[in-house]
N, C-alpha and C. Protein backbone atom coordinates (compact mmCIF):
# COMPACT_ATOMS: atom_id res chain seq x y z
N UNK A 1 76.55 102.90 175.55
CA UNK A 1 75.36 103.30 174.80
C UNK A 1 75.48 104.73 174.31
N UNK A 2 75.63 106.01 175.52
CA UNK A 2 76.39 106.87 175.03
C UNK A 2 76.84 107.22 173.55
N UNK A 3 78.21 106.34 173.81
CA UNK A 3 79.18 106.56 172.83
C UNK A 3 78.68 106.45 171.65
N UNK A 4 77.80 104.95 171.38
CA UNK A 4 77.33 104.49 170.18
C UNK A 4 76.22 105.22 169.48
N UNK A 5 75.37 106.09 170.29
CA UNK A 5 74.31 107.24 170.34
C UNK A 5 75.15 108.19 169.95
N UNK A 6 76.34 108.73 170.13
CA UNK A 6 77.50 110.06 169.55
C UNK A 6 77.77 109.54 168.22
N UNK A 7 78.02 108.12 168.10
CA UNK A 7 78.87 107.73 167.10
C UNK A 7 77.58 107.85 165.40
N UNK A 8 76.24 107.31 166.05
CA UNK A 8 75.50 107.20 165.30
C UNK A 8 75.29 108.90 165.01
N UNK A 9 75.04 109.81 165.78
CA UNK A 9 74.47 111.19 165.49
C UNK A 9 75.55 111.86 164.68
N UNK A 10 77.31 111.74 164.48
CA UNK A 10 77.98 112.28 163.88
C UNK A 10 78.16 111.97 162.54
N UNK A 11 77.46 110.53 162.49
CA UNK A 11 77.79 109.86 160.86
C UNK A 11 76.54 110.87 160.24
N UNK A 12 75.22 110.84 161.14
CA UNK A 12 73.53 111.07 160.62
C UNK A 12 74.56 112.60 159.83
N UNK A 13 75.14 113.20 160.74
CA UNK A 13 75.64 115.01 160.02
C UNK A 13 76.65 114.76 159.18
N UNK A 14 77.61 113.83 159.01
CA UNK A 14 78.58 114.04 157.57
C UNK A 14 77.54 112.94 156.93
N UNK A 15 76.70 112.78 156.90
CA UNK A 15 75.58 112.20 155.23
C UNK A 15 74.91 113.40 155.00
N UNK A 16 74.41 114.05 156.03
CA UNK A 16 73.48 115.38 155.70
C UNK A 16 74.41 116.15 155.37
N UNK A 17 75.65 116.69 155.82
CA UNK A 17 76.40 117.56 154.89
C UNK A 17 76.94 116.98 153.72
N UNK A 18 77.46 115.79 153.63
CA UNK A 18 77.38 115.37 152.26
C UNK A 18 76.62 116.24 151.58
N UNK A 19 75.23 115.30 151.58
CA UNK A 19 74.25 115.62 150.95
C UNK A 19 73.73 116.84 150.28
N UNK A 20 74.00 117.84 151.43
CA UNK A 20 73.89 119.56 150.97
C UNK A 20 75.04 119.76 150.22
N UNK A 21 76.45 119.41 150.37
CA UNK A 21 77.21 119.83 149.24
C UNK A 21 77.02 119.23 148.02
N UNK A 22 76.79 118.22 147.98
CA UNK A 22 76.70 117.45 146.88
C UNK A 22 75.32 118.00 145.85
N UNK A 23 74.47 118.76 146.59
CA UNK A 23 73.39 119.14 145.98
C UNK A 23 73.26 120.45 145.38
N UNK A 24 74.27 121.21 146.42
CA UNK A 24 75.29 122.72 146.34
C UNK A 24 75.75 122.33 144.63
N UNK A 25 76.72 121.34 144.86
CA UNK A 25 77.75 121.24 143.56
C UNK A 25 76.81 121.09 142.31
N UNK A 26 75.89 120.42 142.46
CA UNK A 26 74.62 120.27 141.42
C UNK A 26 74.28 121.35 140.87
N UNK A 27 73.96 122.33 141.84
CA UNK A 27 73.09 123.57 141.11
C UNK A 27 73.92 124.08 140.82
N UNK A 28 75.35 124.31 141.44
CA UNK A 28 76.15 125.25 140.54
C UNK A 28 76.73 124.84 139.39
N UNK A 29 76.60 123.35 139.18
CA UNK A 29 76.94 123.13 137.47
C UNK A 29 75.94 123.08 136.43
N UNK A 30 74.58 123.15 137.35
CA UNK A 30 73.33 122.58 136.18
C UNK A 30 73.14 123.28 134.73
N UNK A 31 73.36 122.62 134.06
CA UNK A 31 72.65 123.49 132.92
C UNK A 31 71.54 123.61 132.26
N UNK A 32 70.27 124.84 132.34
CA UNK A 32 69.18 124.44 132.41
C UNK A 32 68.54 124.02 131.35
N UNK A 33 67.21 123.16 131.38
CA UNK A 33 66.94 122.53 130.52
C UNK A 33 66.32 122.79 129.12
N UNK A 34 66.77 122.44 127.73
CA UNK A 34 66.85 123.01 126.76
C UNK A 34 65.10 123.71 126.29
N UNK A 35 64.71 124.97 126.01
CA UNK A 35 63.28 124.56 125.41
C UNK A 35 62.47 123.54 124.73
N UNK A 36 61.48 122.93 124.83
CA UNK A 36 60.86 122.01 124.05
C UNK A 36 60.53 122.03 122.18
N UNK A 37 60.47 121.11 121.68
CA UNK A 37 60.75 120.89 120.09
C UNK A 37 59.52 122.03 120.25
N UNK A 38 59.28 122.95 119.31
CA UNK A 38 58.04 123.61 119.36
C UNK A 38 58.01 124.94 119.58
N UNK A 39 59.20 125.10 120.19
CA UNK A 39 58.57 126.53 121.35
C UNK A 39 59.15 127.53 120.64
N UNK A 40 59.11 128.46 121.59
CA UNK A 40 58.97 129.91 120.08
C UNK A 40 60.17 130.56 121.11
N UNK A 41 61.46 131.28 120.23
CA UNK A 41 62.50 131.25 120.88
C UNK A 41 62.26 133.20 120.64
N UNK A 42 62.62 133.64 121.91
CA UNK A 42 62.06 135.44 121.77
C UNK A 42 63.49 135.67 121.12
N UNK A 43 63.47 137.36 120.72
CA UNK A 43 64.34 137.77 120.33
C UNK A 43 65.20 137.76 120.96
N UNK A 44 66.85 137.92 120.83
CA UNK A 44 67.99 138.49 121.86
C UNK A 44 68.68 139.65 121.21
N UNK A 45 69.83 140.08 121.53
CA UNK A 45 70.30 140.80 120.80
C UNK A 45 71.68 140.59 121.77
N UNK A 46 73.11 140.43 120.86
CA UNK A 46 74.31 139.96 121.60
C UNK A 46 75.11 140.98 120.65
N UNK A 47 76.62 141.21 121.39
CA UNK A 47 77.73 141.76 120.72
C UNK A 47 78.21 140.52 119.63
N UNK A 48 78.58 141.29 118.90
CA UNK A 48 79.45 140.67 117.66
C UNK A 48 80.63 140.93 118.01
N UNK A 49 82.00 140.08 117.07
CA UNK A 49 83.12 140.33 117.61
C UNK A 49 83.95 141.74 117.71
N UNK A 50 83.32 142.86 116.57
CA UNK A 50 83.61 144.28 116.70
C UNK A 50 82.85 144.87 117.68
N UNK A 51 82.15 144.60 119.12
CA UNK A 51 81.24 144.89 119.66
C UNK A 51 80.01 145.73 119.48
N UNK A 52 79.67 145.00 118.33
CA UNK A 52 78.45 146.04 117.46
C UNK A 52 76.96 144.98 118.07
N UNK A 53 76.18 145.19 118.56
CA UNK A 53 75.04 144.95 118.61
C UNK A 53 74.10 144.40 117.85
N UNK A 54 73.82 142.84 117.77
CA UNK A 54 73.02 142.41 116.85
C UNK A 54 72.15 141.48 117.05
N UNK A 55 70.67 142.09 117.08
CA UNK A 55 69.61 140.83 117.17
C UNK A 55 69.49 139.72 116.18
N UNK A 56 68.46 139.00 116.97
CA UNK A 56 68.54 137.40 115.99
C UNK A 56 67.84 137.98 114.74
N UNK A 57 67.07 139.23 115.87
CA UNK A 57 65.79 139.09 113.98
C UNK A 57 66.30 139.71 113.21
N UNK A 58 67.62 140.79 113.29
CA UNK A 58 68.32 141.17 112.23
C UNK A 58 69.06 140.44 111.02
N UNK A 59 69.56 138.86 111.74
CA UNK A 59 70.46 138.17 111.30
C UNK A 59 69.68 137.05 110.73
N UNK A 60 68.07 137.01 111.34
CA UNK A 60 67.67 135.58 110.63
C UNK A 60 67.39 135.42 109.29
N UNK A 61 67.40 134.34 108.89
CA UNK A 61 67.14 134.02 107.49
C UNK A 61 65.92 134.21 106.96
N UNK A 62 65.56 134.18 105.67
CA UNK A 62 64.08 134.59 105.67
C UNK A 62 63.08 132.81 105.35
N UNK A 63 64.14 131.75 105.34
CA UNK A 63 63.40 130.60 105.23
C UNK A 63 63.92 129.91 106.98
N UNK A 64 64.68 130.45 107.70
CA UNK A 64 65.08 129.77 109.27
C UNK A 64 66.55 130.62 109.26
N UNK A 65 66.96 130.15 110.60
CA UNK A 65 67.99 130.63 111.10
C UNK A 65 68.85 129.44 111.85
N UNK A 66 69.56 128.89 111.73
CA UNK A 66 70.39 128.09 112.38
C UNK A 66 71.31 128.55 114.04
N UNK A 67 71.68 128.43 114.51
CA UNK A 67 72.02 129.41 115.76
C UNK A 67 73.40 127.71 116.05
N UNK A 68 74.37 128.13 116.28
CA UNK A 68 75.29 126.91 116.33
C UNK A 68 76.27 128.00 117.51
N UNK A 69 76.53 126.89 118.53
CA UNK A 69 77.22 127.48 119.70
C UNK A 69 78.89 126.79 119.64
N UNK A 70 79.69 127.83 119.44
CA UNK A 70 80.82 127.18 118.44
C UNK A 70 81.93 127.69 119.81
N UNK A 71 83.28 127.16 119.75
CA UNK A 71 84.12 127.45 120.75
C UNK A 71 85.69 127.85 119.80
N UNK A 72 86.38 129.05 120.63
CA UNK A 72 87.69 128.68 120.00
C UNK A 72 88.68 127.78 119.66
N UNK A 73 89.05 127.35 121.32
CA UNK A 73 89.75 126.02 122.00
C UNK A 73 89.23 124.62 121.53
N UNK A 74 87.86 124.89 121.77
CA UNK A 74 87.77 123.49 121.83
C UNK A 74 87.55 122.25 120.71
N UNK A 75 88.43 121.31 120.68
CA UNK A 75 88.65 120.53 119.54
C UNK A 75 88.15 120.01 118.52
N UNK A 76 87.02 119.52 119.52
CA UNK A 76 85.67 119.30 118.48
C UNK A 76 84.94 119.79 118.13
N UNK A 77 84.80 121.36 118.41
CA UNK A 77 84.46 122.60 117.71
C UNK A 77 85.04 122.50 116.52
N UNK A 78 86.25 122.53 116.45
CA UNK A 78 87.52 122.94 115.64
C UNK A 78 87.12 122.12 114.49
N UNK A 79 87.16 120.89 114.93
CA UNK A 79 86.99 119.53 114.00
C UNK A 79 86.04 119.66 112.93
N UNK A 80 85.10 120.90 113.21
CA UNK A 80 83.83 121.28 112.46
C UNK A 80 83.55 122.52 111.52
N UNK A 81 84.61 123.24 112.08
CA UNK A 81 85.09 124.45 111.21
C UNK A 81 84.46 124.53 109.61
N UNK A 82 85.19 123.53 109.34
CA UNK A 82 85.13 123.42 107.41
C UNK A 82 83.07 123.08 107.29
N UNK A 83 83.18 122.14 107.85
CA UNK A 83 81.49 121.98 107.99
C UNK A 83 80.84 123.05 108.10
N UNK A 84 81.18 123.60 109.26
CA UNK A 84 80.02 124.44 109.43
C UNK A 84 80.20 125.97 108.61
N UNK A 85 81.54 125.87 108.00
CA UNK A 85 81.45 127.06 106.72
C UNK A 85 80.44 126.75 106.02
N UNK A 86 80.77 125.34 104.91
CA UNK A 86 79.99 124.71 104.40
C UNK A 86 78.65 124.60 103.96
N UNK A 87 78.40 124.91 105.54
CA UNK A 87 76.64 124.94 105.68
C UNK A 87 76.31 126.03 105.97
N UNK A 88 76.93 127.15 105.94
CA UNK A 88 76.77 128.30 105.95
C UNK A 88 76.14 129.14 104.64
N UNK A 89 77.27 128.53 103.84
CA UNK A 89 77.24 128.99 102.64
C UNK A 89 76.19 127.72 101.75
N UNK A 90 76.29 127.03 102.15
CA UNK A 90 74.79 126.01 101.10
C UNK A 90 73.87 126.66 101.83
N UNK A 91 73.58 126.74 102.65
CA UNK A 91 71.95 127.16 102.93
C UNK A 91 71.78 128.72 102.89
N UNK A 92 72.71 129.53 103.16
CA UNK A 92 72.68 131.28 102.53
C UNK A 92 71.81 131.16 101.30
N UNK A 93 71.91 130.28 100.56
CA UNK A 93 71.56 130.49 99.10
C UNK A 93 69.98 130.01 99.24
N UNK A 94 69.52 129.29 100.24
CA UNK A 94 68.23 128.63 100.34
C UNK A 94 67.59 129.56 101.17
N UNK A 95 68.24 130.70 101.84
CA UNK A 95 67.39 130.97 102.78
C UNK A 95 67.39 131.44 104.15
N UNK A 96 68.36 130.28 104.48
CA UNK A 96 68.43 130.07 105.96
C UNK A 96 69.87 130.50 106.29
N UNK A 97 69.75 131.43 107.58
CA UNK A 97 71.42 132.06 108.27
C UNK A 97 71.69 130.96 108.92
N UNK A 98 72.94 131.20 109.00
CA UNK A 98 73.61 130.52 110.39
C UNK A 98 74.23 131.46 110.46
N UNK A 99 74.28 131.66 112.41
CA UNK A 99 74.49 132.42 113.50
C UNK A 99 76.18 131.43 114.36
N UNK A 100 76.82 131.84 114.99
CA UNK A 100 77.60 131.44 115.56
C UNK A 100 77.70 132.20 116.83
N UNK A 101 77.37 131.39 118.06
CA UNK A 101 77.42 131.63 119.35
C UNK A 101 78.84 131.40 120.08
N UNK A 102 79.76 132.04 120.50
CA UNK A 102 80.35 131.80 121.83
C UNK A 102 80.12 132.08 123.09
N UNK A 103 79.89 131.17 124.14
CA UNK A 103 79.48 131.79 125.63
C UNK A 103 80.44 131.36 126.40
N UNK A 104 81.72 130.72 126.15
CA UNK A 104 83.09 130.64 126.66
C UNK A 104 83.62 132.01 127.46
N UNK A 105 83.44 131.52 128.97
CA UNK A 105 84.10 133.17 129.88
C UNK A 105 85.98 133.28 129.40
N UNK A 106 86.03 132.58 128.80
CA UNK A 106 87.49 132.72 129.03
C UNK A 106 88.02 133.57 127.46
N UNK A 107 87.15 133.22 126.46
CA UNK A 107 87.34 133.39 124.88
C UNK A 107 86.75 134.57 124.37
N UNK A 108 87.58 135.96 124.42
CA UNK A 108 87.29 137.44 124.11
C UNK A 108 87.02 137.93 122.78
N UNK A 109 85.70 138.42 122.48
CA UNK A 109 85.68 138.61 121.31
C UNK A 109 87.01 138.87 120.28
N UNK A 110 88.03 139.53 120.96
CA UNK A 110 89.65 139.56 120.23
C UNK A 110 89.70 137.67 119.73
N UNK A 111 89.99 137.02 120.32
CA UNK A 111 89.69 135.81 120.16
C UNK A 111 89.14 135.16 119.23
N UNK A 112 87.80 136.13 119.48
CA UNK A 112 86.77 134.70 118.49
C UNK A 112 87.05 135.32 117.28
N UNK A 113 87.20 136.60 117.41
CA UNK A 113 87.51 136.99 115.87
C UNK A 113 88.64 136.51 115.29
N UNK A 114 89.79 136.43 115.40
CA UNK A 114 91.11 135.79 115.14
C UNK A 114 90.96 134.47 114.93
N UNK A 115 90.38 133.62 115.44
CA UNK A 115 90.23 132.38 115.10
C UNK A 115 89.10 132.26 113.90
N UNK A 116 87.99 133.34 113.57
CA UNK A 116 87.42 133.45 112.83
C UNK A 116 87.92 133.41 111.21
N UNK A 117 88.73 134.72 111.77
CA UNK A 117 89.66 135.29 110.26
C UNK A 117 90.34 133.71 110.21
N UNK A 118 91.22 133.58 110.78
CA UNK A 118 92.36 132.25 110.60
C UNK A 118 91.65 130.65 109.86
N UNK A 119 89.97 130.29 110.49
CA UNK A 119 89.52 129.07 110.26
C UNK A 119 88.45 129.81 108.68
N UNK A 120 88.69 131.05 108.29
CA UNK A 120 87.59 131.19 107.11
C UNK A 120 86.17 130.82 107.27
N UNK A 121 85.84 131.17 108.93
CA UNK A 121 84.57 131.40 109.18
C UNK A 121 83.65 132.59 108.64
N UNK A 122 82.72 132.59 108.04
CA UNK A 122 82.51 133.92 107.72
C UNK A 122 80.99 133.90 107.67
N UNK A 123 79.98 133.63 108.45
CA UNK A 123 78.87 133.28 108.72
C UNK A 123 79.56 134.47 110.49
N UNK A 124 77.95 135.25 110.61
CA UNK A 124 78.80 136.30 111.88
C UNK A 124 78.53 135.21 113.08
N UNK A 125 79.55 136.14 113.90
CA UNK A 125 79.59 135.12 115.52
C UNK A 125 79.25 135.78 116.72
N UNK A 126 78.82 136.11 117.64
CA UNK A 126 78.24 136.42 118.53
C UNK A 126 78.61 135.99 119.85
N UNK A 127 79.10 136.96 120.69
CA UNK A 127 79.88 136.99 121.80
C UNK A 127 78.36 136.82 122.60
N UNK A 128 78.52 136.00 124.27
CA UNK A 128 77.49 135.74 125.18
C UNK A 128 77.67 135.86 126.46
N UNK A 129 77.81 137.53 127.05
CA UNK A 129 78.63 137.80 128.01
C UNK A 129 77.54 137.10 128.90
N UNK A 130 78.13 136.21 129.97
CA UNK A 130 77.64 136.05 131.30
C UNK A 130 76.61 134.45 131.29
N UNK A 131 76.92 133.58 129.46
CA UNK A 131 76.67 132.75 128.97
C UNK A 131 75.01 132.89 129.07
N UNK A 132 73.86 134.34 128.75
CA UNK A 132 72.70 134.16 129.09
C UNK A 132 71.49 133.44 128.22
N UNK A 133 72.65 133.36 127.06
CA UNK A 133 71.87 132.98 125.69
C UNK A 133 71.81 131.42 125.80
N UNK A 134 73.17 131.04 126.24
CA UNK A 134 73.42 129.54 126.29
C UNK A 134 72.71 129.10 127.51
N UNK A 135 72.20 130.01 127.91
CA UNK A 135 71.81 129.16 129.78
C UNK A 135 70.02 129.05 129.15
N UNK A 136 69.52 130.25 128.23
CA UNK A 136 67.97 130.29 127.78
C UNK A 136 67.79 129.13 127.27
N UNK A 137 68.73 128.60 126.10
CA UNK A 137 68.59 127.66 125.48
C UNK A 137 68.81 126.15 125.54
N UNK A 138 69.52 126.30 127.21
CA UNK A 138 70.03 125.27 127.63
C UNK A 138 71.85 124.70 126.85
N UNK A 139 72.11 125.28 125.93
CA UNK A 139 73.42 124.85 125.80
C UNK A 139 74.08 124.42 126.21
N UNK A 140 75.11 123.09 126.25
CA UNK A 140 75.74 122.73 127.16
C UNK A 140 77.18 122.39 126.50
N UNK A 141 77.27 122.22 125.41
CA UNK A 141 78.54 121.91 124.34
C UNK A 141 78.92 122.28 123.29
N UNK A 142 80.31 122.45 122.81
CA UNK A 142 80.47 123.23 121.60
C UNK A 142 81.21 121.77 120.82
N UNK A 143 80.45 121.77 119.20
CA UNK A 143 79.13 122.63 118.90
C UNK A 143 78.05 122.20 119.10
N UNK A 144 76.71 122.83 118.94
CA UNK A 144 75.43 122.07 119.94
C UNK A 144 74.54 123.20 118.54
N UNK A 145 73.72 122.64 118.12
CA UNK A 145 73.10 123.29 117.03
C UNK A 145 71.37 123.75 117.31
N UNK A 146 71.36 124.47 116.89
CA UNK A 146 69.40 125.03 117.29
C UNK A 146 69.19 125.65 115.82
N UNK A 147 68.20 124.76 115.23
CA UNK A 147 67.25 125.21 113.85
C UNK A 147 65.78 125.91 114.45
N UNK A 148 65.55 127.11 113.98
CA UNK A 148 64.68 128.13 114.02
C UNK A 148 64.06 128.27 112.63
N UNK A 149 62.49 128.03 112.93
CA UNK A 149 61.65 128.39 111.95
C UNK A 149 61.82 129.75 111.67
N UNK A 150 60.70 130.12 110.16
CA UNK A 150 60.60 131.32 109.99
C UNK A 150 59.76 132.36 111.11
N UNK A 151 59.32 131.88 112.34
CA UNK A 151 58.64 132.57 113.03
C UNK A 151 59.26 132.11 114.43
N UNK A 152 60.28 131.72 114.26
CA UNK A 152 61.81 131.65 115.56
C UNK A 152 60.98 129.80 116.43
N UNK A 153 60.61 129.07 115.90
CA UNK A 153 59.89 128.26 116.74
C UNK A 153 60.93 126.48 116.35
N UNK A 154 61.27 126.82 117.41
CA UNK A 154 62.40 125.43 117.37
C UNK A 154 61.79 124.19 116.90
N UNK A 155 62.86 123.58 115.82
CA UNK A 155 62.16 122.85 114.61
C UNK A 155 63.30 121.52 114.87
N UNK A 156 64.46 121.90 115.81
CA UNK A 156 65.10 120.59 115.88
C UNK A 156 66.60 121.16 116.37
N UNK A 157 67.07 120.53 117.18
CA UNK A 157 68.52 120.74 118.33
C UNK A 157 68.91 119.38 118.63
N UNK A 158 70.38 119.65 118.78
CA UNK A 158 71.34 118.76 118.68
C UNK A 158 72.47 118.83 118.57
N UNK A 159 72.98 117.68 117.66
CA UNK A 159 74.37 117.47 116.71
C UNK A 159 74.36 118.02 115.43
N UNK A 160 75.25 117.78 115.13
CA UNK A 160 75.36 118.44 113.60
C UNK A 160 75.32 117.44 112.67
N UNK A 161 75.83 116.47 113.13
CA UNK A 161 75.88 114.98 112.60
C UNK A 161 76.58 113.85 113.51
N UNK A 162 76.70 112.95 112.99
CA UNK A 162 77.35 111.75 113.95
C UNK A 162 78.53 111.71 114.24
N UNK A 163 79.76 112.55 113.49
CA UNK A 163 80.86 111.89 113.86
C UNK A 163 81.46 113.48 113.70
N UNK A 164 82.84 113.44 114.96
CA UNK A 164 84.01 114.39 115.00
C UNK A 164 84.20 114.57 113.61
N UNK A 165 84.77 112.87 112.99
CA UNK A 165 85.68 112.66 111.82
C UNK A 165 84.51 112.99 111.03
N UNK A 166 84.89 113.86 109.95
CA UNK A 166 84.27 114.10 108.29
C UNK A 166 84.26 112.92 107.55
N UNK A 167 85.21 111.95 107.69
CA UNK A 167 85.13 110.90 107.03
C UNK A 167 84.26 109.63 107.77
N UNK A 168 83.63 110.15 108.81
CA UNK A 168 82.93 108.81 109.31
C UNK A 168 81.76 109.12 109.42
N UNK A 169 80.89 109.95 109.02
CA UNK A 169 79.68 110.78 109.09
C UNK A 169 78.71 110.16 108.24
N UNK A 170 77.63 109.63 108.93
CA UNK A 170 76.65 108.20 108.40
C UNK A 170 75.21 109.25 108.62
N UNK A 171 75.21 110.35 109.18
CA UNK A 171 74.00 110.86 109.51
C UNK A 171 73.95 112.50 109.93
N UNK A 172 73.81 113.11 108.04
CA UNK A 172 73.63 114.60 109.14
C UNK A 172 71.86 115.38 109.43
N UNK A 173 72.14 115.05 110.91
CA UNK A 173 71.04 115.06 111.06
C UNK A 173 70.93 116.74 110.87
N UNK A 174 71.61 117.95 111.39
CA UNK A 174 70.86 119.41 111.09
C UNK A 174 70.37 119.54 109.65
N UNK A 175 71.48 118.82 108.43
CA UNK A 175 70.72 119.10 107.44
C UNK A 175 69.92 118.42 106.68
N UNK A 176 69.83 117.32 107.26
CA UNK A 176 68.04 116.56 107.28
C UNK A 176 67.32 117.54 107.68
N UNK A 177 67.45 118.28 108.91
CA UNK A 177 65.86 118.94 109.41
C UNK A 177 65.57 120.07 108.56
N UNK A 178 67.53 120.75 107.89
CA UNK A 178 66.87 121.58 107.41
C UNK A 178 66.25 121.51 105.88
N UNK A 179 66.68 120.41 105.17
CA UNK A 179 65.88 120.09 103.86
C UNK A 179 64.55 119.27 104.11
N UNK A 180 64.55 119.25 104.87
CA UNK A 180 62.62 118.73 105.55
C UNK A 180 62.43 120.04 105.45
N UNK A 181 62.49 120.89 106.46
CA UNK A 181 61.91 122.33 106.66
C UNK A 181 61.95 122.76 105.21
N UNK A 182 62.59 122.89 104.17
CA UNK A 182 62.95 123.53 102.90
C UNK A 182 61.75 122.79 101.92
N UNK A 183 62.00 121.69 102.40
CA UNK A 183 60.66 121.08 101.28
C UNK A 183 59.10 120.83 101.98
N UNK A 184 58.96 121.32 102.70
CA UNK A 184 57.81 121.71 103.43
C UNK A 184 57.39 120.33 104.45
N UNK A 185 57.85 119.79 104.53
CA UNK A 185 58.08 118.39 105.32
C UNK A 185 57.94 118.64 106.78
N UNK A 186 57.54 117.60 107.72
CA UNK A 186 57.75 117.82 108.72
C UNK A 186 59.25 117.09 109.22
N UNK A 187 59.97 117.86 110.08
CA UNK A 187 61.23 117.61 110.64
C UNK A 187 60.88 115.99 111.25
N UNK A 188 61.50 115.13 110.88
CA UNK A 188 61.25 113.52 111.50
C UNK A 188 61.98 112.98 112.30
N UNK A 189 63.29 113.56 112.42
CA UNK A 189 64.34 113.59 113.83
C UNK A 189 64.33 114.74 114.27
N UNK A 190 64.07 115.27 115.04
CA UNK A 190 64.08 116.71 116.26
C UNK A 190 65.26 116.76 116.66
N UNK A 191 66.01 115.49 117.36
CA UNK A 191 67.00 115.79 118.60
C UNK A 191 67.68 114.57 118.06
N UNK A 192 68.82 115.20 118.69
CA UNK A 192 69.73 114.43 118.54
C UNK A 192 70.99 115.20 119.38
N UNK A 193 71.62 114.01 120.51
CA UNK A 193 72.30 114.77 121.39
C UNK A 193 73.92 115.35 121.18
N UNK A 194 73.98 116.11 121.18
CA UNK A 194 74.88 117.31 121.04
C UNK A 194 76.39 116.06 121.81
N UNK A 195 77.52 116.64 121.50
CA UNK A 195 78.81 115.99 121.80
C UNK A 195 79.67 117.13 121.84
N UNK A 196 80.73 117.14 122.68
CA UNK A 196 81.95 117.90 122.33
C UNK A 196 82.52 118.54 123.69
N UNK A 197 82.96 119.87 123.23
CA UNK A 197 83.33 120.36 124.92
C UNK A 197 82.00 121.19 125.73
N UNK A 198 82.81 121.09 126.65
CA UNK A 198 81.50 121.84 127.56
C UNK A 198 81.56 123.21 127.73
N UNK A 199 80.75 124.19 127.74
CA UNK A 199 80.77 125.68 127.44
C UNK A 199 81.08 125.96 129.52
N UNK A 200 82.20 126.80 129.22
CA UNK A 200 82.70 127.44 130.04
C UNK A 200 82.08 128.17 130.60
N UNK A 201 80.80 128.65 131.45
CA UNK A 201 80.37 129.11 132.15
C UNK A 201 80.84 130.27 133.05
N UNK A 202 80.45 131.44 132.83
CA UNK A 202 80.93 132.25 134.02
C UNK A 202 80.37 131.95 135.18
């Protein structure tokens, strides 16, 4: 009886330590949860890749601001490059910035700039020491997109569209929300979930 009373009390402590590590490992990967469609996103202010200092409200657009969390490495970042020039430069002319976030611990502004110059990014990019921007906003993948009204109030986050491939792309949803927003419309898809790599976390 003993024994079977030892045997039962040692399993009861490797489920309970399970349990605590397993819940350990949780919080240290969580990424917290994104603000709600609606909410009003405060100012920040992050290094650029020359380590010059630059808030959102310096950089926003005067019809929205796009905020896109972009990676060096990672592929399906990469895959988006030409796009997200693209939409850089169509909507400059309407109004609206796009911002480029990295919060990759591993990817040094030396880095993001070089891959900048090299992919003919030219929309500015914004270094996120200690990932605090990506953790406010919940970020969890590059690229992962956030449309900002003219009064910073999140109008729709996500994807950029449906597919890696340029040639298989049936739905872009950021610039649906943002020619809704442009023609005074209300945004009719909000969300749409983000794909790609996962932001490297310090």
């Amino acid at each position: 009886m003993k024994t079977r009373n030892l045997s039962i009390m040692l399993a009861s402590l490797f489920l309970i330590a399970g349990a605590v590590f397993a819940a350990g490992a949780r919080a240290a990967g969580e990424v917290p949860a994104p603000p709600a469609i609606g909410s009003t996103i405060e100012d920040f202010t992050l290094p650029d890749v020359d380590n010059k200092d630059r808030s959102l409200k310096s950089l926003a657009g005067k019809n929205g601001t796009v905020l896109l969390f972009i990676a060096v490495q990672c592929p399906v970042s990469n895959a988006y490059n030409e796009r997200m020039e693209k939409l850089a430069a169509d909507y400059q002319a309407k109004g609206i910035a796009v911002i480029g976030i990295n919060s990759n611990v591993a990817e040094d502004a030396a880095s993001v700039k070089a891959h900048a110059a090299e992919h003919k990014l030219s929309f500015p990019i914004l270094k996120d020491p200690g990932n605090k921007i990506a953790d406010k906003l919940g970020a969890s993948v590059t690229p992962e997109a956030y449309f900002l009204d003219t009064n910073n109030k999140l109008l729709y986050h996500g994807r950029i569209d449906n597919s890696r491939n340029a040639a298989q792309v049936e739905t872009s949803d950021l610039r649906n929300a943002l020619d809704a927003a442009l023609g005074g419309k209300e945004v009719e898809k909000t969300e749409a979930k983000a794909f790609g790599c996962s932001i490297k976390r310090a």
